[in-house]
C-alpha atoms as a PDB file:
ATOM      1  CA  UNK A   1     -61.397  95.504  10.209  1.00  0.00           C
ATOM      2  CA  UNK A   2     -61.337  93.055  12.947  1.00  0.00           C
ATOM      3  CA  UNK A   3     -58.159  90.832  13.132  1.00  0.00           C
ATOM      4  CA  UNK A   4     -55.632  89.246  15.352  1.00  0.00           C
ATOM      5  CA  UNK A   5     -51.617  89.345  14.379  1.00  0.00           C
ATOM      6  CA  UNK A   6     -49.086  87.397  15.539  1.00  0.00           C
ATOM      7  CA  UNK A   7     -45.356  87.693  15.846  1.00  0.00           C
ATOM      8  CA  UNK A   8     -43.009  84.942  17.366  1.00  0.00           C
ATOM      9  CA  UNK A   9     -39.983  84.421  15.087  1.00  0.00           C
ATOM     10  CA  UNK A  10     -37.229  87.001  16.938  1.00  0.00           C
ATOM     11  CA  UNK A  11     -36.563  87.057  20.173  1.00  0.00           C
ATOM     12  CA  UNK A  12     -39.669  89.398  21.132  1.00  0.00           C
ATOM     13  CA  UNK A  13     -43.426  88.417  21.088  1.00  0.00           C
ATOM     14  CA  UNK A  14     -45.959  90.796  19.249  1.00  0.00           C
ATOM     15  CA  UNK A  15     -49.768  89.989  19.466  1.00  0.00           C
ATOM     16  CA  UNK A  16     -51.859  92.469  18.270  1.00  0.00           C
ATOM     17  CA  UNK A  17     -55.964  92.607  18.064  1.00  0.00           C
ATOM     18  CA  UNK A  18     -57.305  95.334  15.998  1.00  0.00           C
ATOM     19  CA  UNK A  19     -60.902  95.964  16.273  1.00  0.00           C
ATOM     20  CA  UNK A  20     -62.272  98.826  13.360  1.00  0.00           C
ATOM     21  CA  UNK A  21     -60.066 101.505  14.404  1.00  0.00           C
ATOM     22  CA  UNK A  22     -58.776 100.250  17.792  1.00  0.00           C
ATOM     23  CA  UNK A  23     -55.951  98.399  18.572  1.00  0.00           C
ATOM     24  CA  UNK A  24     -54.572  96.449  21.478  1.00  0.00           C
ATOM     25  CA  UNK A  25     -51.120  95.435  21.399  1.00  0.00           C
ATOM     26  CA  UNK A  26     -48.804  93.678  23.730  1.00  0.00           C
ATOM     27  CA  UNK A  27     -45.044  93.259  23.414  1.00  0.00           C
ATOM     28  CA  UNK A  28     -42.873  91.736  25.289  1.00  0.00           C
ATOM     29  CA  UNK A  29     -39.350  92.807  24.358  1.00  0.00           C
ATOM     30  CA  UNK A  30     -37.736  89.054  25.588  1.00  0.00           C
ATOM     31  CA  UNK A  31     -39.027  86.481  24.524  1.00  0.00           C
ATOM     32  CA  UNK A  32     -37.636  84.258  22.446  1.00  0.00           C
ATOM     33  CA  UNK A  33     -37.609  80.619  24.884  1.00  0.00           C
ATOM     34  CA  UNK A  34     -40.980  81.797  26.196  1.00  0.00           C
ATOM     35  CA  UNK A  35     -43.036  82.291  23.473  1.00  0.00           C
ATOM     36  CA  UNK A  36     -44.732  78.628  23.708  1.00  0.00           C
ATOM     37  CA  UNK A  37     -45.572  79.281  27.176  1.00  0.00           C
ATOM     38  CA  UNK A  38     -46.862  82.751  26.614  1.00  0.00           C
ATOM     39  CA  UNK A  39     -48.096  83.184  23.622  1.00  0.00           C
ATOM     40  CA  UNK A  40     -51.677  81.736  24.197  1.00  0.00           C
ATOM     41  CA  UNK A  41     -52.109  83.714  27.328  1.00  0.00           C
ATOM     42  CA  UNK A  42     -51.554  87.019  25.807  1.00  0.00           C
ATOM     43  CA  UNK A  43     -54.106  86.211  22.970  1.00  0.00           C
ATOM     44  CA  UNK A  44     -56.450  85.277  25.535  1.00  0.00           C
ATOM     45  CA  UNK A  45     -55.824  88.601  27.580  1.00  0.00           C
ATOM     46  CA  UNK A  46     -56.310  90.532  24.719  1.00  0.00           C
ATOM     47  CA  UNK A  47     -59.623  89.019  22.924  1.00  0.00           C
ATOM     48  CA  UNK A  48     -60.876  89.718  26.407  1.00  0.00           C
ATOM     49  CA  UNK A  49     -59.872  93.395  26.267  1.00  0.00           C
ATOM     50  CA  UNK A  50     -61.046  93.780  22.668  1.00  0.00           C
ATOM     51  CA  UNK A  51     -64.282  92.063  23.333  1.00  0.00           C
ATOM     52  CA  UNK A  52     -63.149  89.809  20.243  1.00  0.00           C
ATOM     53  CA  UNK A  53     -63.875  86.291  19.883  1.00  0.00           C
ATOM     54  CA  UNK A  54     -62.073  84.124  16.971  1.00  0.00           C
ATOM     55  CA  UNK A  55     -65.170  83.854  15.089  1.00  0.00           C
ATOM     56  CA  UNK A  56     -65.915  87.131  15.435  1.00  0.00           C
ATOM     57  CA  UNK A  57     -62.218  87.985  13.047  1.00  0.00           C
ATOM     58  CA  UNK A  58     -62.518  88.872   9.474  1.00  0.00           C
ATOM     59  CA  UNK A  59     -58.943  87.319   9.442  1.00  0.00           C
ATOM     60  CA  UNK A  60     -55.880  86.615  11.368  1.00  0.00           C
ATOM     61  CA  UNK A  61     -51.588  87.202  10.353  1.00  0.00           C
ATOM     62  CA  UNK A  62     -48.918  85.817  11.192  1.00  0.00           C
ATOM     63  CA  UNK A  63     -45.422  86.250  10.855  1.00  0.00           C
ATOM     64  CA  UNK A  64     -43.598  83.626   8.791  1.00  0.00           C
ATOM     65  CA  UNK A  65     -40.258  84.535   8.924  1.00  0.00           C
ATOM     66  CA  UNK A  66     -37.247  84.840   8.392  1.00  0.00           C
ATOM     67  CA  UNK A  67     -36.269  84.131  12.287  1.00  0.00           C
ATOM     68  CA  UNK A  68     -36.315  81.623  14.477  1.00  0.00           C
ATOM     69  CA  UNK A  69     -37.084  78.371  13.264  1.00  0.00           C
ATOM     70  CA  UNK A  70     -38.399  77.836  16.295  1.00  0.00           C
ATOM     71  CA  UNK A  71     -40.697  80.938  16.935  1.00  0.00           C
ATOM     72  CA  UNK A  72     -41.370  80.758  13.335  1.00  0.00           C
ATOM     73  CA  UNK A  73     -42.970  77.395  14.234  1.00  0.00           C
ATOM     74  CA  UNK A  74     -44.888  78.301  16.711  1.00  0.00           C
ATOM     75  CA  UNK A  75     -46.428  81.026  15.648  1.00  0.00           C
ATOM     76  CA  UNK A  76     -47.441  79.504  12.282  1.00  0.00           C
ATOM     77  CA  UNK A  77     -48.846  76.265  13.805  1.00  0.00           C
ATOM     78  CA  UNK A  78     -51.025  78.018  16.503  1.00  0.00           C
ATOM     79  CA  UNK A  79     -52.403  80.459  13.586  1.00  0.00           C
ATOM     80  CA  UNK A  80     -53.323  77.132  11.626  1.00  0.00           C
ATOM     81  CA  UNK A  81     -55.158  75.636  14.944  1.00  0.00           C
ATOM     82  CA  UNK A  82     -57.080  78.316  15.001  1.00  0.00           C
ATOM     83  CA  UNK A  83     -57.903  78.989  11.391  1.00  0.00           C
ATOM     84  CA  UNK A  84     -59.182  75.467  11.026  1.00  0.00           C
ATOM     85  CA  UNK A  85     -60.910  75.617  13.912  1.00  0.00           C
ATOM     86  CA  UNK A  86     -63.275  77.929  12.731  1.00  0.00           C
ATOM     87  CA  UNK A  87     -62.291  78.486   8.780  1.00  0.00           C
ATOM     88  CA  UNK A  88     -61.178  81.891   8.872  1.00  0.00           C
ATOM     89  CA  UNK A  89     -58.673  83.187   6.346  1.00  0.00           C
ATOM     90  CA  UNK A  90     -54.906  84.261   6.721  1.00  0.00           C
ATOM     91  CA  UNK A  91     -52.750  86.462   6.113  1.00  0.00           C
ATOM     92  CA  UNK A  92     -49.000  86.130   5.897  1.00  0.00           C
ATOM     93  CA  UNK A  93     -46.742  88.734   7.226  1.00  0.00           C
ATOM     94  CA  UNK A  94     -42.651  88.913   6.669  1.00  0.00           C
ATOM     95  CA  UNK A  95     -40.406  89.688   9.556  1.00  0.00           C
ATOM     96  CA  UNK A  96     -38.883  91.928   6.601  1.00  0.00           C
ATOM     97  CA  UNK A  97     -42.557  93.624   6.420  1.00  0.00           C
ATOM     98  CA  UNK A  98     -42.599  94.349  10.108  1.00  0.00           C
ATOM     99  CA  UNK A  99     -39.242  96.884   9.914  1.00  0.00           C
ATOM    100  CA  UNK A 100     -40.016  97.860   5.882  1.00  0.00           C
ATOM    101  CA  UNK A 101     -43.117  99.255   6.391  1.00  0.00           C
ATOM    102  CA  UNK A 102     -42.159 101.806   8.904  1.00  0.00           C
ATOM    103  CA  UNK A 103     -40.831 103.769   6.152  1.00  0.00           C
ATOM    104  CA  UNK A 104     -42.092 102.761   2.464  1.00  0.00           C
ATOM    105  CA  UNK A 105     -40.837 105.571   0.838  1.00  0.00           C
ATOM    106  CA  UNK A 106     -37.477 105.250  -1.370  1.00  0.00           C
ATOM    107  CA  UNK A 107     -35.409 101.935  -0.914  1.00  0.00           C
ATOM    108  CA  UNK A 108     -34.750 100.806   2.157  1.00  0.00           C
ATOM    109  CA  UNK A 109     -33.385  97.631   3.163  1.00  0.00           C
ATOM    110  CA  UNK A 110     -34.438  95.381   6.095  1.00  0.00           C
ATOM    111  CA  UNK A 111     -32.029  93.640   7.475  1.00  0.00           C
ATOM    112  CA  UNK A 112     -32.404  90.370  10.774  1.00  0.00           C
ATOM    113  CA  UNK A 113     -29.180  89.864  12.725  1.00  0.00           C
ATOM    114  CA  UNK A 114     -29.115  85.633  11.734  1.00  0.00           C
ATOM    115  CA  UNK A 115     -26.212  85.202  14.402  1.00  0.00           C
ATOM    116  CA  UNK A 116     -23.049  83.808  13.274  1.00  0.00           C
ATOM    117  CA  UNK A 117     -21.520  86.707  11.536  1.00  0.00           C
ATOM    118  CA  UNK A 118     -24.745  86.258   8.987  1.00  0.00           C
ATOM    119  CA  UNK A 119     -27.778  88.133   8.083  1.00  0.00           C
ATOM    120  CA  UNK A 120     -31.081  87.970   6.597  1.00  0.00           C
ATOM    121  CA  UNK A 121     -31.996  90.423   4.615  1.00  0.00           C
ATOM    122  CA  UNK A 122     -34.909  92.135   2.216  1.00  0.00           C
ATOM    123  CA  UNK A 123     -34.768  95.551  -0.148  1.00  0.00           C
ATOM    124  CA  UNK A 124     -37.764  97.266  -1.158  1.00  0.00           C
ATOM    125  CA  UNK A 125     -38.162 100.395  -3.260  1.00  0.00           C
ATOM    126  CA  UNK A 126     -41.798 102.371  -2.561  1.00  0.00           C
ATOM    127  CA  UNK A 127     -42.642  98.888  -0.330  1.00  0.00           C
ATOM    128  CA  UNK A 128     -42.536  96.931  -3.032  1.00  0.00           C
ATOM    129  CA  UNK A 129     -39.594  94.041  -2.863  1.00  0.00           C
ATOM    130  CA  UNK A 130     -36.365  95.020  -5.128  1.00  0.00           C
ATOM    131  CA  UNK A 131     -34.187  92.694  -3.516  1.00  0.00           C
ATOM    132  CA  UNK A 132     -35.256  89.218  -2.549  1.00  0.00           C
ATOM    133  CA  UNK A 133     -35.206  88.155   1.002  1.00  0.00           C
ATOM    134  CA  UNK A 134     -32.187  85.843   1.238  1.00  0.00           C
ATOM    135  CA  UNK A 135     -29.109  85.069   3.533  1.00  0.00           C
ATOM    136  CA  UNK A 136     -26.426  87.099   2.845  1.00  0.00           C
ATOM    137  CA  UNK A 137     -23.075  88.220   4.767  1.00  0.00           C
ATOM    138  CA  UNK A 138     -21.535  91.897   5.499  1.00  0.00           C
ATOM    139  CA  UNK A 139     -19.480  92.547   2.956  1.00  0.00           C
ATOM    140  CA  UNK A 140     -22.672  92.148   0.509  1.00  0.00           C
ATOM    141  CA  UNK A 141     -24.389  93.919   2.561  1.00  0.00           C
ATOM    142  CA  UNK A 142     -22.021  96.600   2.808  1.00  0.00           C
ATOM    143  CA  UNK A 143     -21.871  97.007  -1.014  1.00  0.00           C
ATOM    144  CA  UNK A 144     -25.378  98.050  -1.011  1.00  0.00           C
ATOM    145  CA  UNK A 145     -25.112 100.438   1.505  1.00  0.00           C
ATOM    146  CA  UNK A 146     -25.131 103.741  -1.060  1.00  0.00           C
ATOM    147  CA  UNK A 147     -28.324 102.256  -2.650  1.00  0.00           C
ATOM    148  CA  UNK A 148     -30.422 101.345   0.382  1.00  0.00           C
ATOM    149  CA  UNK A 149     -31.095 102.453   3.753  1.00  0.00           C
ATOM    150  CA  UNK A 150     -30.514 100.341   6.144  1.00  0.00           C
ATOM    151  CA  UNK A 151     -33.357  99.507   8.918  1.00  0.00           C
ATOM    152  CA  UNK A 152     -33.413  97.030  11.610  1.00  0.00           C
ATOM    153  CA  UNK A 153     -35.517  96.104  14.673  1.00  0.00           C
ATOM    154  CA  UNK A 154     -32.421  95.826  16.925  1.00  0.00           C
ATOM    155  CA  UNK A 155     -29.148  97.422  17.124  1.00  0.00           C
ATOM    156  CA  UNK A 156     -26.666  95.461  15.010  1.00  0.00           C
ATOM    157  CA  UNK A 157     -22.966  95.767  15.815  1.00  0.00           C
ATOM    158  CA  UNK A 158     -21.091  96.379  13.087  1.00  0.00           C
ATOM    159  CA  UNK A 159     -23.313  97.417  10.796  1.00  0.00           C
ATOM    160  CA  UNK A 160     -25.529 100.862  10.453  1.00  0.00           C
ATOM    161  CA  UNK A 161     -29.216 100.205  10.755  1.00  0.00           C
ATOM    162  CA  UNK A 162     -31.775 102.780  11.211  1.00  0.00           C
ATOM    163  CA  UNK A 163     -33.400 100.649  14.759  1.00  0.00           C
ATOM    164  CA  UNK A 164     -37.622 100.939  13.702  1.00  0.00           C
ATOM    165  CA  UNK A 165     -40.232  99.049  15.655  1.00  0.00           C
ATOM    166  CA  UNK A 166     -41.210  95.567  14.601  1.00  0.00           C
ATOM    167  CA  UNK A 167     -44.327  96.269  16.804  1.00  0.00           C
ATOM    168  CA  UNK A 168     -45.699  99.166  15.282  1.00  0.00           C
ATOM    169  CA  UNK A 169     -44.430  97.976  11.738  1.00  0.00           C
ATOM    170  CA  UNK A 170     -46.490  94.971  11.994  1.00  0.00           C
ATOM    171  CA  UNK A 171     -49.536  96.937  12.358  1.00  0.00           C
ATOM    172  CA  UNK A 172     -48.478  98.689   9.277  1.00  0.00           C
ATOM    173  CA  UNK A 173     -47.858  95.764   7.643  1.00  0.00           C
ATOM    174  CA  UNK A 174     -51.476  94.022   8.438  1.00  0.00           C
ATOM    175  CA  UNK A 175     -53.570  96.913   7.470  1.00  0.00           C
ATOM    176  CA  UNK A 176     -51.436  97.577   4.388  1.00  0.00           C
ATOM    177  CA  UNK A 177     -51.748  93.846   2.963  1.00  0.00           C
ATOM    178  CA  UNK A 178     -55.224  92.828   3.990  1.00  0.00           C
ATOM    179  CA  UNK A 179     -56.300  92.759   0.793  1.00  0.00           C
ATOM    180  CA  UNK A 180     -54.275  89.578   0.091  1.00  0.00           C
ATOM    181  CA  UNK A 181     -55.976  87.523   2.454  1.00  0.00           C
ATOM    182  CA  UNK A 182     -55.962  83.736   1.587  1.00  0.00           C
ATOM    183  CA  UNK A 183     -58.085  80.345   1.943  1.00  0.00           C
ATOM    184  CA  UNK A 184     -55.498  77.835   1.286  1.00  0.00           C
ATOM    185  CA  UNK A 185     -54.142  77.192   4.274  1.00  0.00           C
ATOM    186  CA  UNK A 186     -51.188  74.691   2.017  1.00  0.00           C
ATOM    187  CA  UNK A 187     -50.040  77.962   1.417  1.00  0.00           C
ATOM    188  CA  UNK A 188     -49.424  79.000   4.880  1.00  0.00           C
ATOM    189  CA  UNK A 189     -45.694  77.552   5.325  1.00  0.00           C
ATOM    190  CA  UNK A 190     -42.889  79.091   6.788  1.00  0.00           C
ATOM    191  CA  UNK A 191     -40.082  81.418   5.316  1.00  0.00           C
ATOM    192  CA  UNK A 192     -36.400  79.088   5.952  1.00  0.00           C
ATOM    193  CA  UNK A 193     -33.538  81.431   4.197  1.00  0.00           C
ATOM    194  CA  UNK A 194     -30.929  78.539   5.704  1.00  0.00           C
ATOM    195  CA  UNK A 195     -30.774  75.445   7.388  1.00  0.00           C
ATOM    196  CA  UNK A 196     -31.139  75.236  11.040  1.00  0.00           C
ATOM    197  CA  UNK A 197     -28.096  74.847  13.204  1.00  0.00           C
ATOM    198  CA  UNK A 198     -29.069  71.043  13.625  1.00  0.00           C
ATOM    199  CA  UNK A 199     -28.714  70.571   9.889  1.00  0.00           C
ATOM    200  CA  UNK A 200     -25.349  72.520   9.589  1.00  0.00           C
ATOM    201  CA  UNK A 201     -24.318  70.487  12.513  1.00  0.00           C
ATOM    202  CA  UNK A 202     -23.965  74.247  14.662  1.00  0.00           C
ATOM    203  CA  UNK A 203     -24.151  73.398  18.512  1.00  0.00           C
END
């Protein structure tokens, strides 16, 4: 397998080249009103350490979401530049993937701090979905807390989360769903659980 990830919708910045049964990873824990200015940088760096070019990728992911709508943006529309560029398939990755599939087994819930006293959140049971990513507040998420397992990528105050990596879960992730690798690039849009602060008229 030989495949560049990307991950730009928290606050961190994952890019990830994996090259048969190497990988090169860089993470940068703070991100989030960088990743514009470094995320083509680090791809760069690291097709240069992999001895990867774009054409040589059987594919390349990219985290859709849920996050920010900003990050989510970015990393989605630099993905498509380089897909078209030289017609390579996709694969889409959830920001509910990257913490899930640190631990498939039994249900587990993966939960993004949305700010505002909200969450987003996503149950699966054997890493398959059970409950459907959505928006949701504590108290539902508090109701479910004898059925799932709660895992995050960041502590959450106020709420018990099992903290995983989003790094090492998006790794996971890629070589667990490459078989669902895609040609229609229509289909790469991003995943929007609520309207941005502009359209809820948030400062």
């Amino acid at each position: 397998m030989k495949c560049l990830a990307i991950d730009t919708c928290g606050k961190h910045l994952t890019v990830a080249a994996i090259k048969d049964d190497k990988e090169f990873v860089r993470y940068i824990e703070d991100d989030k009103v960088r990743h514009s200015e470094n995320l083509m940088p680090t791809v760069e760096e690291l097709l240069t350490e992999s001895g990867l070019k774009i054409k040589d990728l059987d594919f390349l992911a990219v985290v859709v979401g849920a996050g920010s709508f900003t990050g989510i943006r970015i990393g989605i529309s630099t993905v498509k530049a380089l897909i078209f560029a030289e017609k390579k398939p996709f694969l889409s990755i959830t920001s509910f993937d990257t913490i899930a599939y640190n631990d498939e087994k039994g249900k587990v819930m993966a939960v993004i701090n949305a700010g505002h006293g909200g969450f987003y959140a996503c149950g699966y049971t054997d890493g398959k979905i059970s409950f459907s990513p959505r928006f949701t507040e504590k108290n539902e998420l508090t109701s479910l807390s004898g059925e799932y397992r709660f895992l995050s990528g960041e502590k959450i105050n106020g709420l018990n989360t099992e903290v995983v990596s989003v790094k090492d879960g998006l790794l996971l992730a890629v070589k667990e769903k490459a078989g669902d690798i895609s040609f229609d690039y229509d289909a790469l849009s991003p995943v929007y659980l609520r309207k941005s602060q502009a359209e809820e008229g948030r400062p």
